[in-house]
N, C-alpha and C. Protein backbone atom coordinates (compact mmCIF):
# COMPACT_ATOMS: atom_id res chain seq x y z
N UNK A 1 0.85 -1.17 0.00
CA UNK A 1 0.00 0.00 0.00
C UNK A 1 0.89 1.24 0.00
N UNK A 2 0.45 2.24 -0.63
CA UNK A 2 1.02 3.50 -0.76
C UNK A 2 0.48 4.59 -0.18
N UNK A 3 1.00 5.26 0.45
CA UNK A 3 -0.09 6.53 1.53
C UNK A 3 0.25 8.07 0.26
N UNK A 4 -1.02 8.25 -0.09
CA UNK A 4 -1.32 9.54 -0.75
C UNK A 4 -2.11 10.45 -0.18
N UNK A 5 -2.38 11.56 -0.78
CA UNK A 5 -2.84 12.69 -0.19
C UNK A 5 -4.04 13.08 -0.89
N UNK A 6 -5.27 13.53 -0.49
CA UNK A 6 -6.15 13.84 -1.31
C UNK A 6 -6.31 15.58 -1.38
N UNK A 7 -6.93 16.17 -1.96
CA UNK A 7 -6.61 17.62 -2.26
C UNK A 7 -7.20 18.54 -1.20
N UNK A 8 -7.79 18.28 -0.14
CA UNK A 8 -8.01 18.21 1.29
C UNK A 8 -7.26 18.30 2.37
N UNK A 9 -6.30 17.77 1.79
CA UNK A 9 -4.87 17.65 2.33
C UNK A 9 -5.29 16.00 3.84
N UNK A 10 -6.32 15.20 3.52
CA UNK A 10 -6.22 14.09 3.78
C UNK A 10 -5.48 12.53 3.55
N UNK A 11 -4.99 12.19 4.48
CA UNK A 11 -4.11 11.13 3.90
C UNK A 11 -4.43 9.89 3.99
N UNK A 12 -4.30 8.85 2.94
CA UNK A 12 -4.72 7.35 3.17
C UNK A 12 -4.14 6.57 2.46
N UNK A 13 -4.44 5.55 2.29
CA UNK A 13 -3.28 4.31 1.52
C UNK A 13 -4.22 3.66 0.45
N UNK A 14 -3.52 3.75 -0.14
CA UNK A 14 -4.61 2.69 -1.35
C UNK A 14 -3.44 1.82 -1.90
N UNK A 15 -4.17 0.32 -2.27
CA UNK A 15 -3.23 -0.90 -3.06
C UNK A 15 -2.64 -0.41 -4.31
N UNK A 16 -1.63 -0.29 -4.60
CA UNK A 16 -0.86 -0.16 -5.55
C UNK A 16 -1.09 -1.25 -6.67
N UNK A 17 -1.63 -2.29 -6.27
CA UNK A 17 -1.47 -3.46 -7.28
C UNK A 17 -3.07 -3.24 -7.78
N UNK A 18 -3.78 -2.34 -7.38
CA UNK A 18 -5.11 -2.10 -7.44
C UNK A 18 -5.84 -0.79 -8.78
N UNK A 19 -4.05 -0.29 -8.99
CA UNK A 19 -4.37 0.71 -9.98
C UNK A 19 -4.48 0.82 -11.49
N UNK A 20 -5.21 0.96 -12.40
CA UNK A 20 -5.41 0.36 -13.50
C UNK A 20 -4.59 1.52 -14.56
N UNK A 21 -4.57 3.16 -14.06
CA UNK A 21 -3.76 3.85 -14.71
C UNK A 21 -3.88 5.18 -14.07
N UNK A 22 -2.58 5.70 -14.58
CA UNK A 22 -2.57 7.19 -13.52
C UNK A 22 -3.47 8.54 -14.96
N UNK A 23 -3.69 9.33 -14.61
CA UNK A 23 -3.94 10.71 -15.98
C UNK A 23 -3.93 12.03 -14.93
N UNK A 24 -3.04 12.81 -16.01
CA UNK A 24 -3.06 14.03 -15.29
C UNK A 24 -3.79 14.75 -16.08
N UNK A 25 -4.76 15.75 -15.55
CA UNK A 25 -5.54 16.48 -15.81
C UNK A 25 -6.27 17.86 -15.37
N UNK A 26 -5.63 18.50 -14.81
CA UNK A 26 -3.91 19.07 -13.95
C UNK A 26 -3.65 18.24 -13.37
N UNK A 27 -4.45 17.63 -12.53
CA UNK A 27 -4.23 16.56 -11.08
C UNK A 27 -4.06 15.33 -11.30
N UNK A 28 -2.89 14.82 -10.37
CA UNK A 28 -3.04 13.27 -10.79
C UNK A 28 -4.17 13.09 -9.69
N UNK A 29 -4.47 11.68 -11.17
CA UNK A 29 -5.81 10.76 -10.74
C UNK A 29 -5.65 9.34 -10.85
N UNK A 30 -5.82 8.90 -9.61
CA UNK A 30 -5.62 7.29 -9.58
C UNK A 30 -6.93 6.54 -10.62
N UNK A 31 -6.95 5.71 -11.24
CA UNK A 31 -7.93 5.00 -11.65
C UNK A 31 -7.85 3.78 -11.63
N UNK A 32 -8.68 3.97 -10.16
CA UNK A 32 -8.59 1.88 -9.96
C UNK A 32 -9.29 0.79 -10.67
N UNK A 33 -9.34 -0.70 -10.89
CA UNK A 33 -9.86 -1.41 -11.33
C UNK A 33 -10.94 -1.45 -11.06
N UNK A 34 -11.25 -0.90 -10.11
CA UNK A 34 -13.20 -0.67 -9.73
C UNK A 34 -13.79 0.18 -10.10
N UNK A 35 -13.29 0.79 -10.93
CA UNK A 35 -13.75 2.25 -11.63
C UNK A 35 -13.54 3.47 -10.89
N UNK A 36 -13.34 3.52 -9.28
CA UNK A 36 -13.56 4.41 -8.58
C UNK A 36 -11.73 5.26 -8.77
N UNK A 37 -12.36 6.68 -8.86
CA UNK A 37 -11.24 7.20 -9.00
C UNK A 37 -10.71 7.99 -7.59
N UNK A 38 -8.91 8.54 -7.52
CA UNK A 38 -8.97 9.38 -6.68
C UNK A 38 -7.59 10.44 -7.10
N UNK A 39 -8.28 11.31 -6.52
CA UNK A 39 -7.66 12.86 -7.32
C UNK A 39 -6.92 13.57 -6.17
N UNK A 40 -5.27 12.92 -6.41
CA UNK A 40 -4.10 13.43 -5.72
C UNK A 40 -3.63 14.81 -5.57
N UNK A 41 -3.11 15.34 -4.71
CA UNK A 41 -1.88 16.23 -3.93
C UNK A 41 -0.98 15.60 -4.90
N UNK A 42 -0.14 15.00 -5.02
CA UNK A 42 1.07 14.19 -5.44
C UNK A 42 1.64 14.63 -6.41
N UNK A 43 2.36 15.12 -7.63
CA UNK A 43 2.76 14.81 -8.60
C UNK A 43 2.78 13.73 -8.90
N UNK A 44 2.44 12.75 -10.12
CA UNK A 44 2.97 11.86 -11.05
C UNK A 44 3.96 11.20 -10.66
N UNK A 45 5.04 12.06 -11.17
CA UNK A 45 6.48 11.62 -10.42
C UNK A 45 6.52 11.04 -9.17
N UNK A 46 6.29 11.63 -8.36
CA UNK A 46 5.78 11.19 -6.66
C UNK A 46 5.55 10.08 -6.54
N UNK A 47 3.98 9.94 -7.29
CA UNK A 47 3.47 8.91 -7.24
C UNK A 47 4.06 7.14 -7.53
N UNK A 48 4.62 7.33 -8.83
CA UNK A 48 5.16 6.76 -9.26
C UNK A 48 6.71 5.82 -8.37
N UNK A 49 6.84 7.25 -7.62
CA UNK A 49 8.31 6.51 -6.77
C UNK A 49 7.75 5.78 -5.89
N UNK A 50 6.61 6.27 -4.89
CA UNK A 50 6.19 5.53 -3.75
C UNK A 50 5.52 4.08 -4.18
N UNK A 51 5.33 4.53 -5.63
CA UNK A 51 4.78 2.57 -6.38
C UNK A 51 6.23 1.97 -6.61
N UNK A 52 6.97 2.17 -6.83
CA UNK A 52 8.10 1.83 -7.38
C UNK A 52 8.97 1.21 -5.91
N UNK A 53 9.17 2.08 -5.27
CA UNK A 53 9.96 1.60 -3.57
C UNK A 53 8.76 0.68 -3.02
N UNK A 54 7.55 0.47 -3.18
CA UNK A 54 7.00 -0.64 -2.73
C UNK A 54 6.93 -1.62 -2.88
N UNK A 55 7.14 -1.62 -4.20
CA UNK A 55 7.33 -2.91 -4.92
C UNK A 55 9.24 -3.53 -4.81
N UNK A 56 9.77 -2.72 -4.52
CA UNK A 56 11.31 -2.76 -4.20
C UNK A 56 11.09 -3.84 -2.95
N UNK A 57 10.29 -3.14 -1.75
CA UNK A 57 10.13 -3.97 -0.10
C UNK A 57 9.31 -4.96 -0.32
N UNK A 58 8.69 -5.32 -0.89
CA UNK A 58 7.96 -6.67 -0.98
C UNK A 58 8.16 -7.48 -2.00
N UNK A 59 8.94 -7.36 -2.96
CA UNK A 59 9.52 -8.30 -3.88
C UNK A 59 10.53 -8.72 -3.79
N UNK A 60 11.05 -10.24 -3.86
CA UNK A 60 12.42 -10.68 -3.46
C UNK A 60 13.42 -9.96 -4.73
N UNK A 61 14.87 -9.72 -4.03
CA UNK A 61 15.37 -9.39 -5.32
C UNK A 61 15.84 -10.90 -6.34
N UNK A 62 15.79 -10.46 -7.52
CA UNK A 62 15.85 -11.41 -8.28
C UNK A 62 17.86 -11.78 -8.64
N UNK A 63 17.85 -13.15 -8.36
CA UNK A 63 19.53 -13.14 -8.21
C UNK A 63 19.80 -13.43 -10.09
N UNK A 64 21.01 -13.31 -10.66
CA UNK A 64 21.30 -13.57 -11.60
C UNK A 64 22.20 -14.59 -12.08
N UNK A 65 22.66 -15.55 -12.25
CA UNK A 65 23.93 -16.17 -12.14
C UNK A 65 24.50 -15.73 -13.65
């Protein structure tokens, strides 16, 4: 889970593995697989890192030989 900000300046976590695509429109907007959307504080960029380092802590790293 990733903790974002809503434009309220409220904060909560939503599943990362739950998001179907980001669009900016000024605002980023989560658009989950349930249709339900939510319209970030965050930059894009932002967003993107806190998906990115989550998936870093819960995925084994992959060894190479």
């Amino acid at each position: 889970m990733i903790k974002v900000t809503k434009l309220d300046g409220t904060e909560y976590y939503v599943n990362s593995h739950q998001i179907e695509c980001i669009e900016v429109n000024p605002d980023t907007t989560l658009v989950m697989l349930s249709g339900k959307h939510h319209i970030l504080r965050e930059e894009v960029d932002d967003v993107l890192e806190k998906i990115e380092a989550y998936h870093r802590r819960v995925s084994p790293p992959v060894i190479q030989e």
